[in-house]
N, C-alpha and C. Protein backbone atom coordinates (compact mmCIF):
# COMPACT_ATOMS: atom_id res chain seq x y z
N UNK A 1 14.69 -83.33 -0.32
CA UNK A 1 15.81 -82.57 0.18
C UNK A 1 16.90 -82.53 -0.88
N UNK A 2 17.64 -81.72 -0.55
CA UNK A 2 18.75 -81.65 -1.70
C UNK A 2 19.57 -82.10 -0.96
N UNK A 3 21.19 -82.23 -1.90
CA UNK A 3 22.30 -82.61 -1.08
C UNK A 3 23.05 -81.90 -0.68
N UNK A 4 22.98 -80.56 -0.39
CA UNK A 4 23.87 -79.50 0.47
C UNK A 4 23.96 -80.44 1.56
N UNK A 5 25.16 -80.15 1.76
CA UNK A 5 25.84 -80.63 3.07
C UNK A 5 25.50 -79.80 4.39
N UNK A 6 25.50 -78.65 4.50
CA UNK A 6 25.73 -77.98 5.45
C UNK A 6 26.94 -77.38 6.26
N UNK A 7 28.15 -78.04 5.80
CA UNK A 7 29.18 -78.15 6.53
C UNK A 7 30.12 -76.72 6.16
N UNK A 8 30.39 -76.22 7.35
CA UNK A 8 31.52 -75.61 7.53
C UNK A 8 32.54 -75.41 7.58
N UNK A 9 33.55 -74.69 6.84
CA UNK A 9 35.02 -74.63 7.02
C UNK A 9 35.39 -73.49 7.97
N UNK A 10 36.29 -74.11 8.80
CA UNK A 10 36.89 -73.37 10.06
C UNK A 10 37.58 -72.10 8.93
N UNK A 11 37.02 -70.70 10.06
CA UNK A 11 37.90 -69.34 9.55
C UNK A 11 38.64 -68.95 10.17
N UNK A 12 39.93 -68.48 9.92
CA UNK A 12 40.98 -67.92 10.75
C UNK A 12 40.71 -66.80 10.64
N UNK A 13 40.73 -65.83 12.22
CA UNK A 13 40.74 -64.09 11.32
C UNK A 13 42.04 -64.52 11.62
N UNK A 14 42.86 -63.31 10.32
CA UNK A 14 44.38 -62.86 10.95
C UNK A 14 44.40 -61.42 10.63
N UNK A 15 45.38 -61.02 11.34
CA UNK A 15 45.13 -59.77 11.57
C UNK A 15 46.54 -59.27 11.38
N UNK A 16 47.15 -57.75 10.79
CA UNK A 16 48.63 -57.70 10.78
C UNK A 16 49.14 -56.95 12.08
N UNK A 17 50.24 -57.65 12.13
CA UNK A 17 51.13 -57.56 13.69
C UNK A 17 51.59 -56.21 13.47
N UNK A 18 51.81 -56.43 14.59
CA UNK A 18 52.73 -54.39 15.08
C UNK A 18 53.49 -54.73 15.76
N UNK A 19 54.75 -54.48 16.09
CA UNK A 19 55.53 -55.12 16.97
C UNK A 19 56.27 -53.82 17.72
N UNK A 20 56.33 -53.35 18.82
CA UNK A 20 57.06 -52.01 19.14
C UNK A 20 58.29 -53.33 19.80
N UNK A 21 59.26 -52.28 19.19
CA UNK A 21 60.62 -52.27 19.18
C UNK A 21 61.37 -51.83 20.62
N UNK A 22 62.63 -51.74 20.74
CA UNK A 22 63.43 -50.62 21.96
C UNK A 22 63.48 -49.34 21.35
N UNK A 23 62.83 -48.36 22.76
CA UNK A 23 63.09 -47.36 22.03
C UNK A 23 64.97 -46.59 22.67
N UNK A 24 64.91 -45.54 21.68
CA UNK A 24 65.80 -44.69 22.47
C UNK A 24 65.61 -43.59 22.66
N UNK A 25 65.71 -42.95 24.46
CA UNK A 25 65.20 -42.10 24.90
C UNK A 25 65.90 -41.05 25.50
N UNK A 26 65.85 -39.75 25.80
CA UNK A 26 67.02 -39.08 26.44
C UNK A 26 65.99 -38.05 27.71
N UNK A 27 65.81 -38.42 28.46
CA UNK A 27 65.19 -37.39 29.24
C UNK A 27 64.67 -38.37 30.57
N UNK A 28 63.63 -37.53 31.49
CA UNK A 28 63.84 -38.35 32.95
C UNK A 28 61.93 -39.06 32.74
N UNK A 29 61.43 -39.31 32.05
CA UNK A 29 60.92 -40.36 31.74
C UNK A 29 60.72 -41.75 31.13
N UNK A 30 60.24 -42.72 32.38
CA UNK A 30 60.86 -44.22 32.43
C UNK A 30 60.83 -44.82 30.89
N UNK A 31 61.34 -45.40 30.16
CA UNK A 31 61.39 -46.45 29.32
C UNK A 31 59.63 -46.91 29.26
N UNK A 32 59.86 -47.66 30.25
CA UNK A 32 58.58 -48.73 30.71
C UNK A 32 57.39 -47.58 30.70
N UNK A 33 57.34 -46.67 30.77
CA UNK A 33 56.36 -46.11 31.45
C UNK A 33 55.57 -45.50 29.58
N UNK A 34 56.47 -45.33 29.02
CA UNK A 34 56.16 -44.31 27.61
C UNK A 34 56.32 -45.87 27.01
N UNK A 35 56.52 -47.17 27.36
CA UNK A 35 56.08 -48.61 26.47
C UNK A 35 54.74 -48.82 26.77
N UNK A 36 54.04 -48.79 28.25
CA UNK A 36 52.81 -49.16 28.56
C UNK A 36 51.99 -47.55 27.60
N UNK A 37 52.04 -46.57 27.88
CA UNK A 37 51.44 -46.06 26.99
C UNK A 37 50.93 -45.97 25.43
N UNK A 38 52.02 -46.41 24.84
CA UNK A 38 52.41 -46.76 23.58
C UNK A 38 51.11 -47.89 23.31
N UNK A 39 51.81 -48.98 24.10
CA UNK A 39 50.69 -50.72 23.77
C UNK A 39 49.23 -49.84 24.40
N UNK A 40 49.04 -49.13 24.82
CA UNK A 40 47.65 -48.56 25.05
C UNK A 40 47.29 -48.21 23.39
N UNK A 41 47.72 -47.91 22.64
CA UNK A 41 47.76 -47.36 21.22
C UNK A 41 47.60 -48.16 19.76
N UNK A 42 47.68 -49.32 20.19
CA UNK A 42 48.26 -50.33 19.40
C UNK A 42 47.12 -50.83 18.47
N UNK A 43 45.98 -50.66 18.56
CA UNK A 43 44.84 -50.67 18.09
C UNK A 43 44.72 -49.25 16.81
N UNK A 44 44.96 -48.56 17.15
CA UNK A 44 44.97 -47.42 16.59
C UNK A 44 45.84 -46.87 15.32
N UNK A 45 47.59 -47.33 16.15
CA UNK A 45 48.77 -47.79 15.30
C UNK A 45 48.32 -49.01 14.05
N UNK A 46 47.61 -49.97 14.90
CA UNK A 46 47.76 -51.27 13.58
C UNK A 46 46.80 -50.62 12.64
N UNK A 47 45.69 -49.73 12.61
CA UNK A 47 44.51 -49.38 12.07
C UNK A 47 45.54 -48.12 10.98
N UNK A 48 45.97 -47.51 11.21
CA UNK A 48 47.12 -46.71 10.15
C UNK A 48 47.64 -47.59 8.64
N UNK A 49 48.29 -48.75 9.28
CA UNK A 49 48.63 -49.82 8.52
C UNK A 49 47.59 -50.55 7.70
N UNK A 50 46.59 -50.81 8.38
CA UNK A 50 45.31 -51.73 7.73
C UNK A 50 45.19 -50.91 6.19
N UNK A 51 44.89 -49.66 7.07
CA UNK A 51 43.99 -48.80 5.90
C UNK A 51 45.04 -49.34 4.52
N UNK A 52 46.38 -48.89 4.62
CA UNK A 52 47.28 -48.76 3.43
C UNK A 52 47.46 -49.86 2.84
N UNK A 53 47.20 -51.43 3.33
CA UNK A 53 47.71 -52.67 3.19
C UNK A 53 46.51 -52.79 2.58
N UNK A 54 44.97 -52.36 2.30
CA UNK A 54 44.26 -52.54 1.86
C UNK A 54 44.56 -52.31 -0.20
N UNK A 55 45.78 -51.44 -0.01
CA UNK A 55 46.22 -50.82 -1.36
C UNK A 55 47.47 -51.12 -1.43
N UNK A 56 48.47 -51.79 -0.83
CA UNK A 56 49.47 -52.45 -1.01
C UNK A 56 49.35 -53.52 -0.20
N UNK A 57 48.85 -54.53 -0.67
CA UNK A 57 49.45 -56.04 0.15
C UNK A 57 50.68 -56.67 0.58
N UNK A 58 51.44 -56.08 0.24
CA UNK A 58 52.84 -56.43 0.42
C UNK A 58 53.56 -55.35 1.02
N UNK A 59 53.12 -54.59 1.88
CA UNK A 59 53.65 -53.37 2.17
C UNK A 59 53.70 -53.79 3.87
N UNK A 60 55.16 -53.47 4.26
CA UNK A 60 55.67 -54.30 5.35
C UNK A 60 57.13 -53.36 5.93
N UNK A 61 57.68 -53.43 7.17
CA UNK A 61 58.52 -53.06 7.99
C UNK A 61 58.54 -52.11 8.56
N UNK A 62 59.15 -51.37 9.27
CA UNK A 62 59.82 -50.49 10.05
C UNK A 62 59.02 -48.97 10.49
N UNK A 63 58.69 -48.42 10.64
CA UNK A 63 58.49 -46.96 10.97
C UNK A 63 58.81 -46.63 12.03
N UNK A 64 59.95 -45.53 12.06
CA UNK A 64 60.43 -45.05 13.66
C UNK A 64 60.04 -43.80 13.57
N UNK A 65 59.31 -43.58 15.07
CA UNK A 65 58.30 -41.95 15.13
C UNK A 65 59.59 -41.72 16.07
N UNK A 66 59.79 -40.25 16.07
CA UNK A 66 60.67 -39.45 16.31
C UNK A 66 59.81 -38.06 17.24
N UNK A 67 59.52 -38.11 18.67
CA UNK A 67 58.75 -37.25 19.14
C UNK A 67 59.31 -36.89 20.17
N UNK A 68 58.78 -35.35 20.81
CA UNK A 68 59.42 -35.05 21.73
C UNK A 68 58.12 -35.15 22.98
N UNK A 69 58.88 -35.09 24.29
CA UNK A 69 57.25 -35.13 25.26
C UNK A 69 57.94 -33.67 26.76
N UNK A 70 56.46 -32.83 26.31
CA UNK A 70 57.35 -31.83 27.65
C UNK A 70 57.26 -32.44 29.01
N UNK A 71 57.57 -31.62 29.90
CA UNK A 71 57.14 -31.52 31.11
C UNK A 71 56.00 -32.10 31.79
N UNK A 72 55.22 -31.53 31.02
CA UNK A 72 54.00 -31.69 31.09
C UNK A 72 53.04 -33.12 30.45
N UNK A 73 53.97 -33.75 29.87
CA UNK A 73 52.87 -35.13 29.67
C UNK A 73 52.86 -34.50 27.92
N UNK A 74 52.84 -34.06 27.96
CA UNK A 74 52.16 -33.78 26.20
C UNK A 74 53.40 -33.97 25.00
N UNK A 75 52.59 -34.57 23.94
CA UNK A 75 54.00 -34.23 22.85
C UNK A 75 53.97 -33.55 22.02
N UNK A 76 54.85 -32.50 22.11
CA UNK A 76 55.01 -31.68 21.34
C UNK A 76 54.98 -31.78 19.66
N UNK A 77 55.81 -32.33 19.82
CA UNK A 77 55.80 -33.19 18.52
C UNK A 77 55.81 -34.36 17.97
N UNK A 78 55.94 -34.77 16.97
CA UNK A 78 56.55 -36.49 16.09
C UNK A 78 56.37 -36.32 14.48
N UNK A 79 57.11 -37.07 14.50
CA UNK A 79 57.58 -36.90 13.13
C UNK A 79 57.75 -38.66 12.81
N UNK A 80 57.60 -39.32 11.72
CA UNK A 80 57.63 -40.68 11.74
C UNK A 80 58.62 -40.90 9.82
N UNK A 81 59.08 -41.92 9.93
CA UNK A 81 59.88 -42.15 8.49
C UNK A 81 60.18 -43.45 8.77
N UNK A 82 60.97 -43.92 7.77
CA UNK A 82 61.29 -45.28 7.52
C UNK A 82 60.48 -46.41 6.64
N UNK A 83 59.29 -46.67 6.59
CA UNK A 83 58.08 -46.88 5.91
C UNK A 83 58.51 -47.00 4.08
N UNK A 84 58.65 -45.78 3.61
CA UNK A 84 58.35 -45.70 2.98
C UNK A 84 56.94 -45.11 1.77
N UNK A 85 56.03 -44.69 2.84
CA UNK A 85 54.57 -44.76 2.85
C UNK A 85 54.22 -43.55 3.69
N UNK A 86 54.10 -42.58 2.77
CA UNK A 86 53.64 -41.26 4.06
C UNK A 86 52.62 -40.89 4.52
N UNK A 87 51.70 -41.57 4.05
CA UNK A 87 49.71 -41.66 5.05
C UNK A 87 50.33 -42.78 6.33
N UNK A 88 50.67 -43.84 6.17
CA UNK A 88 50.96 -44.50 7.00
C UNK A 88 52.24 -43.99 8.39
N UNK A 89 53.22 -43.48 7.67
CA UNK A 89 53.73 -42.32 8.55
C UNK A 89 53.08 -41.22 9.62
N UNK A 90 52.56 -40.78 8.40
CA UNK A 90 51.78 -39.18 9.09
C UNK A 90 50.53 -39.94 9.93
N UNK A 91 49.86 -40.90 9.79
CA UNK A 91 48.91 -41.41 10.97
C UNK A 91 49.51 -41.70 11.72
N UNK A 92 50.71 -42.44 12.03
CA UNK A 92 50.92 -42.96 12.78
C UNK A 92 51.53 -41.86 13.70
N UNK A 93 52.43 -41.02 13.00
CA UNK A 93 52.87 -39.30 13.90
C UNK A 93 51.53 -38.93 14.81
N UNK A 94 50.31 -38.47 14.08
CA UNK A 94 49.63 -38.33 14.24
C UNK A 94 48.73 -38.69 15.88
N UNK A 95 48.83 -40.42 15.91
CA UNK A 95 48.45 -41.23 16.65
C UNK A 95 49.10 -40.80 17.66
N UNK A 96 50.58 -40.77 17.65
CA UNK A 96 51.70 -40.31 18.67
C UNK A 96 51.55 -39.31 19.55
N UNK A 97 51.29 -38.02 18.62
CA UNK A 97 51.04 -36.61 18.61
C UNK A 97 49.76 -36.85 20.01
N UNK A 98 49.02 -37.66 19.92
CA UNK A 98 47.60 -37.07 20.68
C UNK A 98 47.65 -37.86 22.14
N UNK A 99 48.67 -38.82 22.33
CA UNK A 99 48.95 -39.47 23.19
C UNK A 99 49.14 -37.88 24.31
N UNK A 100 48.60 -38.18 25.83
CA UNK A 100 48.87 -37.96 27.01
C UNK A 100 49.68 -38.64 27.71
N UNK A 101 50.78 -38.30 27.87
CA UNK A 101 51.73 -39.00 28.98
C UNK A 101 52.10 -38.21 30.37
N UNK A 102 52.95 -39.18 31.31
CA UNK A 102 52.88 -38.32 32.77
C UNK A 102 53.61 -37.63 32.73
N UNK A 103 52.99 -36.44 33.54
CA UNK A 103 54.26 -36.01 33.69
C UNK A 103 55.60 -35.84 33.92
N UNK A 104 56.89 -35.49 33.52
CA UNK A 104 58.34 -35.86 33.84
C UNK A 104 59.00 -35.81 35.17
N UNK A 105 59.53 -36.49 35.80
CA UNK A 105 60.04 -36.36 37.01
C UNK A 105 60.29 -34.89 37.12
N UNK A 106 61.32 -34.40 36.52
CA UNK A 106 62.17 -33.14 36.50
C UNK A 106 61.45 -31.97 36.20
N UNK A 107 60.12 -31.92 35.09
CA UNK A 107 59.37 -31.25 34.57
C UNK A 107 60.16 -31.04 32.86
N UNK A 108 61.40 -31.59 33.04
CA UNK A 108 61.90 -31.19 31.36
C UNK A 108 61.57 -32.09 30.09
N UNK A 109 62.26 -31.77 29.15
CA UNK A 109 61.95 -32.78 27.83
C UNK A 109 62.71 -33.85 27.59
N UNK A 110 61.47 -34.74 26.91
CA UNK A 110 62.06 -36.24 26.81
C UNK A 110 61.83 -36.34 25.16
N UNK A 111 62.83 -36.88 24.70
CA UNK A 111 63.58 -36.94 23.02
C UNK A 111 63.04 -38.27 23.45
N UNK A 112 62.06 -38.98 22.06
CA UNK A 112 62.26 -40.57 22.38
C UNK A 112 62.32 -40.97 20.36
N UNK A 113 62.77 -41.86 20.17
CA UNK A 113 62.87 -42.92 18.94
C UNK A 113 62.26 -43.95 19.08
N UNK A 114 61.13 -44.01 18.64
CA UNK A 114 60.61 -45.89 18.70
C UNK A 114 60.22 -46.23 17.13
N UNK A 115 60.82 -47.32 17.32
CA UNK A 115 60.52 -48.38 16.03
C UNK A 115 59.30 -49.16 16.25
N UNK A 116 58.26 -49.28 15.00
CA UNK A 116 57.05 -50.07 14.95
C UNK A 116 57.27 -50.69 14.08
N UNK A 117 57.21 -52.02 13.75
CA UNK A 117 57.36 -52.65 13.15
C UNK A 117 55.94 -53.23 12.43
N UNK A 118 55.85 -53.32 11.37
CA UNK A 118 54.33 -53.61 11.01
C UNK A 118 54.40 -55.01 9.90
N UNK A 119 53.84 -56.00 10.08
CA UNK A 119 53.75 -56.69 9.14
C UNK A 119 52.44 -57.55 8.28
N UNK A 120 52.29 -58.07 7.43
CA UNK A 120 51.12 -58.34 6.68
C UNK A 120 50.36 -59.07 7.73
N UNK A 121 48.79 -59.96 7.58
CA UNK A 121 48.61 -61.30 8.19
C UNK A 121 49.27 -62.51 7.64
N UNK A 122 49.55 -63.68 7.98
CA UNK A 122 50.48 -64.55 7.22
C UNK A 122 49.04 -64.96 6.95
N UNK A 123 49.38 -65.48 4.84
CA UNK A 123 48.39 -65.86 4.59
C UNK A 123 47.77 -67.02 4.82
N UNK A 124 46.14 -67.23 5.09
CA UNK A 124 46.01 -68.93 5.72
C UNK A 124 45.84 -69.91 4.66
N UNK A 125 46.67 -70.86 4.88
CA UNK A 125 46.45 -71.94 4.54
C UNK A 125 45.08 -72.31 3.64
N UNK A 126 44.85 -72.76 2.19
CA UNK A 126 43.77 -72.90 1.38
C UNK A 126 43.06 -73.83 2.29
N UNK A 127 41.62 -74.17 2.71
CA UNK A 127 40.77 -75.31 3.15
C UNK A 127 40.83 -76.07 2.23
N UNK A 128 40.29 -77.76 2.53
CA UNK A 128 39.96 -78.35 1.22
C UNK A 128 38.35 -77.98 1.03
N UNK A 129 37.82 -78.38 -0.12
CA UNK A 129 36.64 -78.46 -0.33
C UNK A 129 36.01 -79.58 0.58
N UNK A 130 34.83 -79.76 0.91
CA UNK A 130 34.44 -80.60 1.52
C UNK A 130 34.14 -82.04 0.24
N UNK A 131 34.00 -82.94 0.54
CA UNK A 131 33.85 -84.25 -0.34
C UNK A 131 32.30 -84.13 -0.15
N UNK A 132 31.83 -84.35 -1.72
CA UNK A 132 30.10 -84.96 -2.07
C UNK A 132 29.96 -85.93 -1.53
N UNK A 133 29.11 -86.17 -1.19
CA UNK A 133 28.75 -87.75 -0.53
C UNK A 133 27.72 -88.16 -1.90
N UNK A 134 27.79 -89.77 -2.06
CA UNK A 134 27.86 -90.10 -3.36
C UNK A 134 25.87 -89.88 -3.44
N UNK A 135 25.36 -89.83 -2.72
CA UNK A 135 23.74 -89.12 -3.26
C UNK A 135 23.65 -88.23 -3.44
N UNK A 136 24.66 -87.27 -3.44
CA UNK A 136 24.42 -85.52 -3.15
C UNK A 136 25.21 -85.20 -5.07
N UNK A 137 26.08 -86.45 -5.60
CA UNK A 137 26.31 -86.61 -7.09
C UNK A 137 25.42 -86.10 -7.91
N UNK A 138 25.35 -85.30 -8.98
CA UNK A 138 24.86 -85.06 -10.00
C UNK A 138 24.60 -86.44 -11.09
């Protein structure tokens, strides 16, 4: 037999955070109601970020999408900035853009601002090497 150990070092996945923010909204749809939609998204949102962090590692903060939602559940538009990073922007508009929401109490338009906050994985901690055991010595 040889002296491989066999032994394993514990893996952390980490993964980078998204954090939705308060938004600000002007129209007769709830707060809460366009947040639970949103965290329905959040998979999708962090996947915008991945892609770009794959080409900037250090690429981190803020993006506020800027969208409107009719009557009807749908958004008209979005528009996203702050970033710095306009693939990561425009996906994330994008992401926004295709969202279905309920319809408005009133049937009119809702102006909303939300901040996403995006940040790296914190990096893990080096393992040690495992120790030779003194037969497994060269």
């Amino acid at each position: 037999m040889s002296g491989a150990s066999g032994a394993f070092r514990p893996h952390a996945v980490t993964v980078p955070t998204v954090t939705i923010g308060a938004p600000a909204a002007a129209g007769s749809l709830d707060k809460n109601i366009i947040r639970r939609y949103l965290r329905r998204h959040l998979d999708q949102l962090r996947y915008c970020y991945e892609k770009r962090l794959l080409a900037n590692r250090r690429l981190a903060g803020t993006v506020t999408v800027h969208f409107t939602i009719n009557g009807d559940g749908r958004v008209l538009v979005a528009t996203a900035d702050g970033l710095g990073d306009t693939e990561v922007e425009a996906c994330v508009a994008q992401v926004i853009k295709a969202i279905e929401f309920p319809r408005t109490d009133d049937g009119g338009m809702v102006q909303i601002n939300y901040p996403f906050t995006f940040a790296p994985p914190e990096a893990p901690a080096p393992a040690e090497e495992p120790a030779l055991s003194e037969e497994a010595q060269p």
